[in-house]
Structure formats: C-alpha cells, structure tokens
C-alpha atoms as a PDB file:
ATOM      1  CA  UNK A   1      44.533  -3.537   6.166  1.00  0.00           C
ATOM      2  CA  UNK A   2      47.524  -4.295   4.071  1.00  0.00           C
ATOM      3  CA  UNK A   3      46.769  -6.420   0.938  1.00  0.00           C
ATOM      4  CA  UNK A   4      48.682  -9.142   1.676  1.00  0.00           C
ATOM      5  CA  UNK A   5      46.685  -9.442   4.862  1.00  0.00           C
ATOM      6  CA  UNK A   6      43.700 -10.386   2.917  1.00  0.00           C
ATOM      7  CA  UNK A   7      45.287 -12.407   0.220  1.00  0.00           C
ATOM      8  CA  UNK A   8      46.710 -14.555   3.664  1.00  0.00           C
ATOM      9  CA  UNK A   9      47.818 -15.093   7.175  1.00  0.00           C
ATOM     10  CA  UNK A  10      50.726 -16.126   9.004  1.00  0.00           C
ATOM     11  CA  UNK A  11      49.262 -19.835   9.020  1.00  0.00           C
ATOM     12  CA  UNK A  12      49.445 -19.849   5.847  1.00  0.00           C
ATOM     13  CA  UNK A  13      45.822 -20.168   5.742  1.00  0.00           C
ATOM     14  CA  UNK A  14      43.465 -17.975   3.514  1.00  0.00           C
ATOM     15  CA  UNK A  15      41.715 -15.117   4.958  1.00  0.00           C
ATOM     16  CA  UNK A  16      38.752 -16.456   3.417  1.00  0.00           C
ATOM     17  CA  UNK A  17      38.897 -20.104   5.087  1.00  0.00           C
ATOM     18  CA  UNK A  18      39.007 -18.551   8.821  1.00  0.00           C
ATOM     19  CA  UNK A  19      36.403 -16.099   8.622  1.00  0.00           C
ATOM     20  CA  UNK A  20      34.299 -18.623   6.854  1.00  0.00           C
ATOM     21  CA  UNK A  21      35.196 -20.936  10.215  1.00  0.00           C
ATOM     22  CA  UNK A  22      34.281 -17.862  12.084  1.00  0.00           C
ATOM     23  CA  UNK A  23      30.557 -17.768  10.741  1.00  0.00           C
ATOM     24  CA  UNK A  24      30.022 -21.241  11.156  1.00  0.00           C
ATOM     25  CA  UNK A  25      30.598 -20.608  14.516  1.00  0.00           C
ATOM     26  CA  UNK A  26      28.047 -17.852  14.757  1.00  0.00           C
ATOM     27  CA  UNK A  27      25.599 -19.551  12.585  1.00  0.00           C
ATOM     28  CA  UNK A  28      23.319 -21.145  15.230  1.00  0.00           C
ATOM     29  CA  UNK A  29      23.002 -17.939  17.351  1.00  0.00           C
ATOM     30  CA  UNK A  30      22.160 -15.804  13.954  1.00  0.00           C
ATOM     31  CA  UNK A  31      19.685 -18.545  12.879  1.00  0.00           C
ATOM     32  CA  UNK A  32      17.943 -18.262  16.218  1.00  0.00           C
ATOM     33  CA  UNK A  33      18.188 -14.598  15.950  1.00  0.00           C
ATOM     34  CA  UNK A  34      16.702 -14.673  12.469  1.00  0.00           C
ATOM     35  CA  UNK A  35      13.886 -16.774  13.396  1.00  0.00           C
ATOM     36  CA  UNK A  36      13.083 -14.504  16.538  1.00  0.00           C
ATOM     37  CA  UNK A  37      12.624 -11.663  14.835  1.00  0.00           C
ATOM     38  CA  UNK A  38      10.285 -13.584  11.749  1.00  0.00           C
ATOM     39  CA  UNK A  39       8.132 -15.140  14.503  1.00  0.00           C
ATOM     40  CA  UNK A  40       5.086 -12.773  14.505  1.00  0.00           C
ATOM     41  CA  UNK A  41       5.243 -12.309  10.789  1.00  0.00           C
ATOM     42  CA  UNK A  42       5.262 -16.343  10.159  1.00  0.00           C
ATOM     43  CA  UNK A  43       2.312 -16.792  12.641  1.00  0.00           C
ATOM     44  CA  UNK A  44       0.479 -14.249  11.025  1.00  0.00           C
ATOM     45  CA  UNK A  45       1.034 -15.939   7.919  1.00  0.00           C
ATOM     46  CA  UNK A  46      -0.648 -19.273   9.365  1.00  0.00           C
ATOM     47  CA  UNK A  47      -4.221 -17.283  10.474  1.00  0.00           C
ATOM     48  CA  UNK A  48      -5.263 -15.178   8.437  1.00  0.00           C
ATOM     49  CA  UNK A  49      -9.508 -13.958   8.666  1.00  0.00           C
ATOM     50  CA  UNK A  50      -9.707 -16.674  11.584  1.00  0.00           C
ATOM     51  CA  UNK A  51      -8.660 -19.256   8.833  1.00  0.00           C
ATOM     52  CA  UNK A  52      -5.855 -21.390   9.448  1.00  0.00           C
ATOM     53  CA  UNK A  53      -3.569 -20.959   6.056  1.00  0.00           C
ATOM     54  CA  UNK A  54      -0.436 -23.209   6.635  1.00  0.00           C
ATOM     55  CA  UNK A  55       1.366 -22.246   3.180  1.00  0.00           C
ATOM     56  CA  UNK A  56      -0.067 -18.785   3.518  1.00  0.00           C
ATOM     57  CA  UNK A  57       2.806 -16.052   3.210  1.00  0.00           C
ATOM     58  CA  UNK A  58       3.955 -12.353   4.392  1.00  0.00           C
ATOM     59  CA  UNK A  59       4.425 -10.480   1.602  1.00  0.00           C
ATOM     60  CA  UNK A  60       3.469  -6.925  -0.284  1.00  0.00           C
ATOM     61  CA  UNK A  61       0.267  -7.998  -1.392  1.00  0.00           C
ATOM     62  CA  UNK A  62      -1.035  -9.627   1.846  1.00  0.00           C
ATOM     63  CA  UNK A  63      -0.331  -6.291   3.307  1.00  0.00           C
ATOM     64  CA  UNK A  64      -1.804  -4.294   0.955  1.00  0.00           C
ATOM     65  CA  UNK A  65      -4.777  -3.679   2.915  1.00  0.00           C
ATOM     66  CA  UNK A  66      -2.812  -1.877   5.464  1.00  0.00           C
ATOM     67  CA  UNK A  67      -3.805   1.303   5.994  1.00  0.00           C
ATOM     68  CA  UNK A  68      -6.608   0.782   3.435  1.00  0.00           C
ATOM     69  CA  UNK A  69      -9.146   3.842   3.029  1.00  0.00           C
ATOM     70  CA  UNK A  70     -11.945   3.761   0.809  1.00  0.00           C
ATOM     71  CA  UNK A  71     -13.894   7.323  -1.147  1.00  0.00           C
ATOM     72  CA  UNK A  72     -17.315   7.622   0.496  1.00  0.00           C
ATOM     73  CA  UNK A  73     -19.126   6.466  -3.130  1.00  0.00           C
ATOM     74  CA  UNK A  74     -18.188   3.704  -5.475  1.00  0.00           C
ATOM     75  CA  UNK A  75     -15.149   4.903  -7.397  1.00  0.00           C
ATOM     76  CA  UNK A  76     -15.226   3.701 -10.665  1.00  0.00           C
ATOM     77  CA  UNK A  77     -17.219   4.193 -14.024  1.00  0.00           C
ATOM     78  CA  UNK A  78     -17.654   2.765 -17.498  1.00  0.00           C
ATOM     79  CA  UNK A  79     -14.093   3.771 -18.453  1.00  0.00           C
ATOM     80  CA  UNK A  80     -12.740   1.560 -15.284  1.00  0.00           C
ATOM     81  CA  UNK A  81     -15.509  -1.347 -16.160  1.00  0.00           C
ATOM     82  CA  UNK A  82     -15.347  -1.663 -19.880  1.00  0.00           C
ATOM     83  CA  UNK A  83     -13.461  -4.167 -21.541  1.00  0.00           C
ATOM     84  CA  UNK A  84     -10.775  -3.552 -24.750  1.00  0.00           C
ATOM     85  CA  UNK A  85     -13.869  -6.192 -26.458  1.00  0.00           C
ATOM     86  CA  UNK A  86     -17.443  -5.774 -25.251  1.00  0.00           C
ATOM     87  CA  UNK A  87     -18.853  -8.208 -27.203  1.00  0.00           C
ATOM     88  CA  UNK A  88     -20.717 -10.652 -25.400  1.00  0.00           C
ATOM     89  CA  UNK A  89     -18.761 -12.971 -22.874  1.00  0.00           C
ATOM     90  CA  UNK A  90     -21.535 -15.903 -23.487  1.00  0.00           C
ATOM     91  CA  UNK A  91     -20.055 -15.999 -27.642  1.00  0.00           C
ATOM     92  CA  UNK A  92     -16.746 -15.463 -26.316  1.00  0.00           C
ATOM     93  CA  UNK A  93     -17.033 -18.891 -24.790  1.00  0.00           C
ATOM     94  CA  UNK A  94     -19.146 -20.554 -27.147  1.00  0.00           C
ATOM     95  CA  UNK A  95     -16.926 -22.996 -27.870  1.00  0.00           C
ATOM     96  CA  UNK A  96     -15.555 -25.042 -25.000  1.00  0.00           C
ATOM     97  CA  UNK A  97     -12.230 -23.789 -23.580  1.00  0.00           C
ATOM     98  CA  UNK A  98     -11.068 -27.132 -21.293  1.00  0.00           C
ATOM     99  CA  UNK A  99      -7.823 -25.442 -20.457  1.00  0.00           C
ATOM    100  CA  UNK A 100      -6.018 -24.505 -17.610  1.00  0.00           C
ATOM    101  CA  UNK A 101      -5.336 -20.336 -16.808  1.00  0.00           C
ATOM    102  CA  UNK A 102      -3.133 -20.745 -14.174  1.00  0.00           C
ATOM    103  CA  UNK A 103       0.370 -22.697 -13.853  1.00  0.00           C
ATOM    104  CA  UNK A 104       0.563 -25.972 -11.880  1.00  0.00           C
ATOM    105  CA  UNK A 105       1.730 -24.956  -8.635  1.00  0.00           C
ATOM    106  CA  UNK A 106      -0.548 -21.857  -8.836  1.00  0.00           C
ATOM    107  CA  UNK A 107      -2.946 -24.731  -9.097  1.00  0.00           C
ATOM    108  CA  UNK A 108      -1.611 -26.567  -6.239  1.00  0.00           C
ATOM    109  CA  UNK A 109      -1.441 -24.226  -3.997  1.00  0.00           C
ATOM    110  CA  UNK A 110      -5.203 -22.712  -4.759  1.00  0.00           C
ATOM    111  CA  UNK A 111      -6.454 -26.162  -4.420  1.00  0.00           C
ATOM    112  CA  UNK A 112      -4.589 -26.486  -0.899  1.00  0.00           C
ATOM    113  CA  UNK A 113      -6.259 -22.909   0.507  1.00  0.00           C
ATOM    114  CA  UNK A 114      -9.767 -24.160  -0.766  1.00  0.00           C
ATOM    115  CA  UNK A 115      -8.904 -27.378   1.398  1.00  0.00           C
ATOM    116  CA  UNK A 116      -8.815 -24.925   4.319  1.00  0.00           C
ATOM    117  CA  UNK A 117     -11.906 -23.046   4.051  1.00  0.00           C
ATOM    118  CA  UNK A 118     -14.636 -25.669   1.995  1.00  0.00           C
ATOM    119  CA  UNK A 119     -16.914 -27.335   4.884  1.00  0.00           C
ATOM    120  CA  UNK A 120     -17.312 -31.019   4.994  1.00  0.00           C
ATOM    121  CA  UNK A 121     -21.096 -31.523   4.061  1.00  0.00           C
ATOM    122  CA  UNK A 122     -21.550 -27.722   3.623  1.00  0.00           C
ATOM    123  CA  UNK A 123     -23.068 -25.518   0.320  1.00  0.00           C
ATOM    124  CA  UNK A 124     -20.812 -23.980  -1.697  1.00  0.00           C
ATOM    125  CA  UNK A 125     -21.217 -21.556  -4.858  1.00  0.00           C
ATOM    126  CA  UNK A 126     -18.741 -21.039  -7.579  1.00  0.00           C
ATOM    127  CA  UNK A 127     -19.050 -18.284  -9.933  1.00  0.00           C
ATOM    128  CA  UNK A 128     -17.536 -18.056 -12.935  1.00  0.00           C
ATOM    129  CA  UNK A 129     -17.339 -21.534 -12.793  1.00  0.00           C
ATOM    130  CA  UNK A 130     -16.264 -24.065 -15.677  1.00  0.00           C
ATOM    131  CA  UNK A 131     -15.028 -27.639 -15.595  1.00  0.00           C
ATOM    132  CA  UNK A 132     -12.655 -27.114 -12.455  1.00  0.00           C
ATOM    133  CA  UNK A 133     -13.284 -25.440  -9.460  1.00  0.00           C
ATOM    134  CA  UNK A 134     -10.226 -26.421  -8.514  1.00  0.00           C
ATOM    135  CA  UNK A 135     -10.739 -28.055  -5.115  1.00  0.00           C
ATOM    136  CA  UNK A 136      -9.838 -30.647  -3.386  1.00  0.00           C
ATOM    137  CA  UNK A 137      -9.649 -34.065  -5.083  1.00  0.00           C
ATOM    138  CA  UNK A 138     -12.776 -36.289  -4.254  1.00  0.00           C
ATOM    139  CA  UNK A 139     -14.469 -33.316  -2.322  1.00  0.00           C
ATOM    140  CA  UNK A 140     -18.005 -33.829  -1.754  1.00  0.00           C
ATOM    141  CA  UNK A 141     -20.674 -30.765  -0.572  1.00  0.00           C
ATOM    142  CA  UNK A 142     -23.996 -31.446   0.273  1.00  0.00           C
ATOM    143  CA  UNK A 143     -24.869 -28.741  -2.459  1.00  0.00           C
ATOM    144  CA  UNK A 144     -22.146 -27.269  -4.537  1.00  0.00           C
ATOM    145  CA  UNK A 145     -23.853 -24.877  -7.494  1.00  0.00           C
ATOM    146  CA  UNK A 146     -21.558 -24.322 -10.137  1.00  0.00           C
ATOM    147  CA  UNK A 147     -22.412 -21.221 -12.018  1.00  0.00           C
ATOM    148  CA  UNK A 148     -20.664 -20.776 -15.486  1.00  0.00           C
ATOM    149  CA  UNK A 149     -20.812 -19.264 -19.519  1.00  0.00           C
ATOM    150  CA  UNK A 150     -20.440 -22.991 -20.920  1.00  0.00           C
ATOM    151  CA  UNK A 151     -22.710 -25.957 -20.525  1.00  0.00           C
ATOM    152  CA  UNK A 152     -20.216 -28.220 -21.483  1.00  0.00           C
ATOM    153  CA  UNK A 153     -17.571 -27.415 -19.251  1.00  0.00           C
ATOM    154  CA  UNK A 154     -19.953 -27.139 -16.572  1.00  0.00           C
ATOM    155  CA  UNK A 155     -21.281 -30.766 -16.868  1.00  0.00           C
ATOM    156  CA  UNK A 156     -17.665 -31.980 -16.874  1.00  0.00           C
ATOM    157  CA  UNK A 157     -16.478 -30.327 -13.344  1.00  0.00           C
ATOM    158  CA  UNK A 158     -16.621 -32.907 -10.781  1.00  0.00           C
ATOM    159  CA  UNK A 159     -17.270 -31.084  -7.755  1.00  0.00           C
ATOM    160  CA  UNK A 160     -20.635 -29.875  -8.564  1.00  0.00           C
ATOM    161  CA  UNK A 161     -24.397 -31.060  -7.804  1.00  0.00           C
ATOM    162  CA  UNK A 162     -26.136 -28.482  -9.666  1.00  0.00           C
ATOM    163  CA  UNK A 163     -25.325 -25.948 -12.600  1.00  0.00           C
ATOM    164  CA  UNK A 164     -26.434 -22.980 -14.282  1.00  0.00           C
ATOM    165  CA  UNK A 165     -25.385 -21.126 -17.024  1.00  0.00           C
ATOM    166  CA  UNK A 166     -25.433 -17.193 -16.741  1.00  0.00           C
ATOM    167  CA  UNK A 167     -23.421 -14.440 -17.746  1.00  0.00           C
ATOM    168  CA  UNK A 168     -23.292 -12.312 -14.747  1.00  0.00           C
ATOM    169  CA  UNK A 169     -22.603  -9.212 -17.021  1.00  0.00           C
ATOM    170  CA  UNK A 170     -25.476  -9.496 -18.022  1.00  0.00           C
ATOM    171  CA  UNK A 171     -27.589 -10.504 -15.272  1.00  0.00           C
ATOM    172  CA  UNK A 172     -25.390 -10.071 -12.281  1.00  0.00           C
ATOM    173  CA  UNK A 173     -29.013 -11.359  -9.497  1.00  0.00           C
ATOM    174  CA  UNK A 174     -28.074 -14.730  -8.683  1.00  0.00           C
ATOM    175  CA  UNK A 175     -30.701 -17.197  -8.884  1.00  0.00           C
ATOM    176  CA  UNK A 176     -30.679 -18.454  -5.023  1.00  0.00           C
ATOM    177  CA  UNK A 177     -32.184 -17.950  -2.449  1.00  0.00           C
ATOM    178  CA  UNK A 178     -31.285 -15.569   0.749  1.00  0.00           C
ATOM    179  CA  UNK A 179     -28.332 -17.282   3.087  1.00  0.00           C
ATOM    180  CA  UNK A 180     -28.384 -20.068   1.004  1.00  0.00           C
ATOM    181  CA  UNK A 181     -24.466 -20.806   1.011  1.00  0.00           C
ATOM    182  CA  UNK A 182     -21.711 -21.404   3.548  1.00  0.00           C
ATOM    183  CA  UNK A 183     -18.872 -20.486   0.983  1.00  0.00           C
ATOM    184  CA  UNK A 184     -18.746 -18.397  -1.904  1.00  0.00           C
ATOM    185  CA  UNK A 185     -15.543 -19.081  -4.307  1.00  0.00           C
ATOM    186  CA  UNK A 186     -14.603 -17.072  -7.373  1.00  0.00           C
ATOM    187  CA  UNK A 187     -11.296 -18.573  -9.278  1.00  0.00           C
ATOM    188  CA  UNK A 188      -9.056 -16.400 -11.532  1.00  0.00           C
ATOM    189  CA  UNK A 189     -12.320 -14.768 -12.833  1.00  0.00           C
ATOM    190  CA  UNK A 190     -13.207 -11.636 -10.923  1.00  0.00           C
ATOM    191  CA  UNK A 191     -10.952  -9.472 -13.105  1.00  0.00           C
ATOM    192  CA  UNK A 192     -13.856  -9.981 -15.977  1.00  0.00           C
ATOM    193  CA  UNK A 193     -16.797  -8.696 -13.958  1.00  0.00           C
ATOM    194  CA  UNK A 194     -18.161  -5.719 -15.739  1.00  0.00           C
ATOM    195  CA  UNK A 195     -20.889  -5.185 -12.410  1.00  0.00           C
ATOM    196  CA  UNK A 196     -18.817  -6.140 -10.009  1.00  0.00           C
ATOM    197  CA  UNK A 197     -20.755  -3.791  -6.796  1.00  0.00           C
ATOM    198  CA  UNK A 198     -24.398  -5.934  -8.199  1.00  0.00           C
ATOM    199  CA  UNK A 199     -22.359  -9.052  -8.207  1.00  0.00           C
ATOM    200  CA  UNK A 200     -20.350  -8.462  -4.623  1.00  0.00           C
ATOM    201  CA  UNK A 201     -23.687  -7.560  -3.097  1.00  0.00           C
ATOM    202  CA  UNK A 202     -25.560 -10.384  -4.677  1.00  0.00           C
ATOM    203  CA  UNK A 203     -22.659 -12.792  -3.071  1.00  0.00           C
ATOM    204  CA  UNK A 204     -23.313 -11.285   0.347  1.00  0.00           C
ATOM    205  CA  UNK A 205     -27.105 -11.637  -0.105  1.00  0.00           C
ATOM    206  CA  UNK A 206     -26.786 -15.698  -0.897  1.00  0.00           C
ATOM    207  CA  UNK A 207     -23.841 -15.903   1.863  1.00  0.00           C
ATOM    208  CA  UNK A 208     -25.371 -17.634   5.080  1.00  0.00           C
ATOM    209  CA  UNK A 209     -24.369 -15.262   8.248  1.00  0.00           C
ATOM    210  CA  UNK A 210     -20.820 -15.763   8.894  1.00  0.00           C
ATOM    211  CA  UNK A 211     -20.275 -17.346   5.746  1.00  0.00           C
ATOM    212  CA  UNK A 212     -16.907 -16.477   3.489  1.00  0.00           C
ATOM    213  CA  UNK A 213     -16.444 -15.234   0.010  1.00  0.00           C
ATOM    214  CA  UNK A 214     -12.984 -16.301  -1.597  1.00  0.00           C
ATOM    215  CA  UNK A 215     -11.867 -14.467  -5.028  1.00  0.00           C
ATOM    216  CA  UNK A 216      -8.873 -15.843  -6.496  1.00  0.00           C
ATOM    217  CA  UNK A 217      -6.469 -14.358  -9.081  1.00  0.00           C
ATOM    218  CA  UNK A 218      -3.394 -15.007 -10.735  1.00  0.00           C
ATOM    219  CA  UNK A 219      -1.164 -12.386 -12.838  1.00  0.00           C
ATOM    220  CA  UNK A 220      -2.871 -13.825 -16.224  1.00  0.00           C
ATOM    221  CA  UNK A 221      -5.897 -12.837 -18.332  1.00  0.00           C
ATOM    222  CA  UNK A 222      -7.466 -12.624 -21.446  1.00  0.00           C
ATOM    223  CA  UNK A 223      -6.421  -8.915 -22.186  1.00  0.00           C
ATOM    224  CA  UNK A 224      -8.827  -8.047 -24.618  1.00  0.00           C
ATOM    225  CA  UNK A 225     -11.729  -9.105 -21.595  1.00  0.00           C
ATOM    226  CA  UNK A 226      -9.784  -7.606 -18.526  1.00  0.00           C
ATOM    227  CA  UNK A 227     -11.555  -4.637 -17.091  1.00  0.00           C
ATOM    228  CA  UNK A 228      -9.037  -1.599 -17.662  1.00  0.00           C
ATOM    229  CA  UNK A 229      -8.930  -0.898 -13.909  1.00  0.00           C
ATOM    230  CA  UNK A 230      -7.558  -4.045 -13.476  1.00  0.00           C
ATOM    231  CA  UNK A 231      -4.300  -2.496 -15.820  1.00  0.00           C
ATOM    232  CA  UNK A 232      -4.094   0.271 -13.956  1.00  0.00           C
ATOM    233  CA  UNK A 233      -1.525  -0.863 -12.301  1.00  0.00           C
ATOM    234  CA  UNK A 234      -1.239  -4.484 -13.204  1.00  0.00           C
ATOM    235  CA  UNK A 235       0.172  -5.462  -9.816  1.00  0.00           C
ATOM    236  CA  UNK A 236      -0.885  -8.019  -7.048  1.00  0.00           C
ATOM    237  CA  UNK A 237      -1.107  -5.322  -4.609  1.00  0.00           C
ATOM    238  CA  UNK A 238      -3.032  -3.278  -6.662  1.00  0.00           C
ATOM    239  CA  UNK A 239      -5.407  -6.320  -7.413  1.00  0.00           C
ATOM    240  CA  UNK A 240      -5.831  -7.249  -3.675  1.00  0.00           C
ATOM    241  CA  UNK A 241      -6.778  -3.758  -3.192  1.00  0.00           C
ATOM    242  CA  UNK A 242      -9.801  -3.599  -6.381  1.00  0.00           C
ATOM    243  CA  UNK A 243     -11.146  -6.996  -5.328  1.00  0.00           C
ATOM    244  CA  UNK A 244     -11.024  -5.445  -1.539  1.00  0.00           C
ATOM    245  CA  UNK A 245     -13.344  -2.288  -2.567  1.00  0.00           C
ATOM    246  CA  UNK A 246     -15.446  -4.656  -4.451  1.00  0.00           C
ATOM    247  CA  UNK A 247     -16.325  -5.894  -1.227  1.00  0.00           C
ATOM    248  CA  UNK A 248     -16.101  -2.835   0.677  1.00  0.00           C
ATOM    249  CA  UNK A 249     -19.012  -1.186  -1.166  1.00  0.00           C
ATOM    250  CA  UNK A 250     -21.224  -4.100  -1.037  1.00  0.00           C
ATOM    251  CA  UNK A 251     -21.712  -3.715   2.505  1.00  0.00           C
ATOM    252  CA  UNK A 252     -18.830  -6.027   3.894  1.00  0.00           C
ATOM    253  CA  UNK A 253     -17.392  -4.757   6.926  1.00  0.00           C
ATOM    254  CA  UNK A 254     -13.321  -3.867   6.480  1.00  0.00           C
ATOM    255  CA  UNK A 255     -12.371  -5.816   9.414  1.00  0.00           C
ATOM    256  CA  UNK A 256     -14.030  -9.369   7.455  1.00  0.00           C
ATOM    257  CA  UNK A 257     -12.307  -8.266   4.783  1.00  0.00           C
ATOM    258  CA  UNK A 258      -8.344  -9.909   4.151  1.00  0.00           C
ATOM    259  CA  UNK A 259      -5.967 -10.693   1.649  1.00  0.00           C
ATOM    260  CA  UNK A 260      -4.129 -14.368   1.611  1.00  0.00           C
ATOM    261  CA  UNK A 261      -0.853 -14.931  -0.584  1.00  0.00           C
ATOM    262  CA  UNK A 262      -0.525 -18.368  -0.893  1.00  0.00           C
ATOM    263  CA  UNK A 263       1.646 -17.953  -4.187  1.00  0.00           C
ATOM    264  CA  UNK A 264       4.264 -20.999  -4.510  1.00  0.00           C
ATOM    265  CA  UNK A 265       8.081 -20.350  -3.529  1.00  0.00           C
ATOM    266  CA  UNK A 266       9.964 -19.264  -5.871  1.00  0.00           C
ATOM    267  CA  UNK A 267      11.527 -16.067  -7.645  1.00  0.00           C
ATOM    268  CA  UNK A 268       9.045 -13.312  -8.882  1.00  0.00           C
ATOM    269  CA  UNK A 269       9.268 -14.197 -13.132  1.00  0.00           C
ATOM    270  CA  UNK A 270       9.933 -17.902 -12.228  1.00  0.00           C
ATOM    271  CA  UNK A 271       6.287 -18.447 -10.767  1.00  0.00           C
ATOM    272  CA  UNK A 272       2.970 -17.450 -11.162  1.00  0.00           C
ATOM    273  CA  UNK A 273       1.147 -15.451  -7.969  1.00  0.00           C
ATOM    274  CA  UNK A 274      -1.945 -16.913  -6.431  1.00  0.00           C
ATOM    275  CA  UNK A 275      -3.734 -14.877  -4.745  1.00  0.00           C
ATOM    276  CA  UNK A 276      -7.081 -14.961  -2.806  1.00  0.00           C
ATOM    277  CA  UNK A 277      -9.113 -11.971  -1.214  1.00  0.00           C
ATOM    278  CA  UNK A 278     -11.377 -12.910   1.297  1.00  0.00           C
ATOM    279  CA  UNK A 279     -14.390 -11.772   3.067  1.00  0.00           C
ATOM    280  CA  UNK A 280     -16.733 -13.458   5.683  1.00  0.00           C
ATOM    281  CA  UNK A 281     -20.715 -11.522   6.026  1.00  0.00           C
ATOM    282  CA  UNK A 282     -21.111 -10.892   9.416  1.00  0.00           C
ATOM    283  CA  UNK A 283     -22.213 -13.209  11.722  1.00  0.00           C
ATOM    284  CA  UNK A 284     -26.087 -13.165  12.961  1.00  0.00           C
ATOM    285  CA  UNK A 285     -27.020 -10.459  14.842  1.00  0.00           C
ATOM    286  CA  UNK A 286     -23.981  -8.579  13.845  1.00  0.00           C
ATOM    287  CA  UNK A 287     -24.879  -4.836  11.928  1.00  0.00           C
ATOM    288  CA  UNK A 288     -23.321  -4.492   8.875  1.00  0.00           C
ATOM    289  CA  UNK A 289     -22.290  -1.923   6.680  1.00  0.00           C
ATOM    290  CA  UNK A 290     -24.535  -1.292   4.581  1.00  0.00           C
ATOM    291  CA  UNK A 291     -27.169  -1.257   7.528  1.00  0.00           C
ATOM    292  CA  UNK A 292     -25.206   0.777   9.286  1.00  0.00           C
ATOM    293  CA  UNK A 293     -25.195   3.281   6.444  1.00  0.00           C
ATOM    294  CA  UNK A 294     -29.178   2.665   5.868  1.00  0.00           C
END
C-alpha cells in the first residue's frame, strides 16, 4: 500500500479513524467470540474440589497439577527440609510478632475462599496459627482449635475456642483425637514445616471422613526459616506442586487433591499471589491410599 494511503483517504479522513469505526463494528461479535471460547475455563474456575470458588482463577499454578506424577517413596531429605537457621522456631517467636505476612488484598481474598469452605457450626483446626486465622469477620465454629508458637498471639485471635501452643517441628502428633475436625486450614505457614509427611498424615488422621485440608501461601517468607526446597524454584507452580506431594505421601488420594488461585487482579510485581492447595480425606467407606498401599 502506498504511504500516503495510510497517512489518509480520499475523505479526507484518517486511515486510523475508519478502521477504528470498523472494529467497533465487530466488537460485539469478537466479545461474544471471546467469551465462547473462555467459557469452560471460567466455570472451571468457579468449582474447583466440589467447592464453589467465585473469585477463583485459571492460571499456571492452578494447573500445575496437570499431569502430576509422583516417585514411588518420599522424595526429599535433610538437605530439602533444613532451614538456612535451625535454631528453634519456639525462640524464634518468643517475642510476639502481631503483624501481617501477606498484603491486603492477599488478605481479602484468603479471607473470601475460607468463607467458602468453613462450616456454619462445624470444627475447625488451624495450624500454625497466631492472632489471625484470617477468616471471616464474626465467624463462629462450634470448636475452632487454634494451634500456634506464641501464647500471646494465640489468646488475641478471635476466631478460636481453644488453643495450644506446639512447635510441630518438634512434635509434629497433634494432640486430638481421630476424625475430630471438619476443616483443616494452614495460612502462609506450610513453607516452615521441617516434618511435613508426620504433619500431612497427622492432618488426615484428625480430618473427619470427607473433611478438607486448606494450605495457603503467598510469595513471602522469612528466608532464613524457609525450607530450601521451597527455593528450589521459588515459583507458585512449583509451590502448588511441594504442598501437593505433601499430601500425596500422606495417603491422600490425587483425585482429592487440587490447587485454587484466588490471587487478586492485577499485574504479576503489582500484587501478591494467594494461593491455597487443597485436599478432602476420603469419604467413609472410601479406600484410601495409604490402605490401598498397606
């Protein structure tokens, strides 16, 4: 085309102004188009494990369970499991740390996905617990444990009826009771877990049948506590897939087993992830894996 064609037309019009008319012609039937071919991906976003996740999201790290295979033993050692500082955790948090580790729409959006899955009148656990469990405002279990490294902040969280204080890398058996709990959450702390197969199983043990397990993360840490696996790479995806195997080898079957990206919109850099991988024991009656395997 010659250039003066695209610098105008015979109108006198740009070349710009009457394509642009052009597209806003086509607009409605590309929009519909668009929306077409999104349609399975956004409902899968909505249902994800049976759970109804409205803000849920497709994206690489709620697929990165596709395809998933797993070694037939537990894959990692003391080099994967030992933090930069071994030191005990329980000194580490001594003192009091009432701050937040995740940004406020990270926040926001965690708090909206526990709405989703935390029974009315149920019993919930949270490990790793301190003085937020970030759920719903005003929500009320008939038992919700709170399990933590700090007294203090686990008198202050308002969700809880109960508390204990226990560092599970050091004593990873939970001190319930067999199918004791209807949900199990975990937020922004599973990256810490130096015995995370005795903890996993020890989650699936205190889950009632059919119950769920919910471990949230976020892309920050304390790096000097971080298990190195957890670095190698430090991706979502990567994350998902850890947290995943954690589960795996404590006798979760892979079909209970999904990953839910509820991060907020927005520009990778300009927004913290959230993140939760889920896992629901199997129902009564059901064989599992590891009794399959037995």
């Amino acid at each position: 085309m010659p250039l003066a064609n695209l610098r105008g037309t015979s109108s006198s019009q740009p070349y710009c102004t009457l394509h642009a008319k052009e597209l806003r012609q086509t607009m409605p039937s590309m929009r519909t188009a668009v929306l077409r071919a999104l349609a399975p991906a956004l409902s899968a976003a909505l249902v994800i494990g049976g759970i109804d996740v409205p803000h849920a999201k497709v994206s690489p790290t709620s697929r990165a369970l596709e395809d998933q295979t797993y070694p037939d033993k537990w894959p990692f050692d003391a080099r994967d499991l030992t933090p930069q500082d071994p030191s005990d955790d329980q000194l580490f948090y001594l003192i009091p740390k009432f701050v937040q580790h995740a940004g406020a729409e990270c926040r926001e959006s965690l708090t909206k996905y526990y709405g989703c899955v935390l029974p009315d009148n149920g019993d919930v656990l949270d490990l790793c617990s301190s003085w937020t469990s970030h759920y719903p405002k005003g929500f009320k279990a008939k038992r919700c444990a709170a399990l933590g490294l700090n007294a203090l902040e686990l008198l202050a969280n308002p969700s809880k009826t109960e508390w204990t204080v226990q560092n599970l890398n050091k004593d990873p058996t939970l001190p319930y009771d067999d199918n004791s709990f209807d949900v199990v959450t975990n937020s922004l702390s599973a990256d810490y877990l130096t015995s995370p197969l005795e903890v996993f199983k020890e989650i699936r043990r205190v889950l009632k049948p059919g119950g769920l397990a919910a471990m949230a993360f976020t892309n920050r840490c304390f790096p000097s506590k971080v298990v190195p696996c957890w670095t190698r790479p430090f991706t979502e995806p990567s994350h998902a897939r850890i947290i995943a195997s954690y589960y795996h080898y404590a006798g979760f079957d892979d079909e209970d087993i999904s990953v839910v990206d509820v991060s907020p919109d927005g520009w990778v850099g300009q927004r913290d992830p959230m993140i939760v991988v889920q896992a629901r024991k199997a129902p009564a009656g059901q064989m599992g894996s590891l009794e399959a395997l037995a």
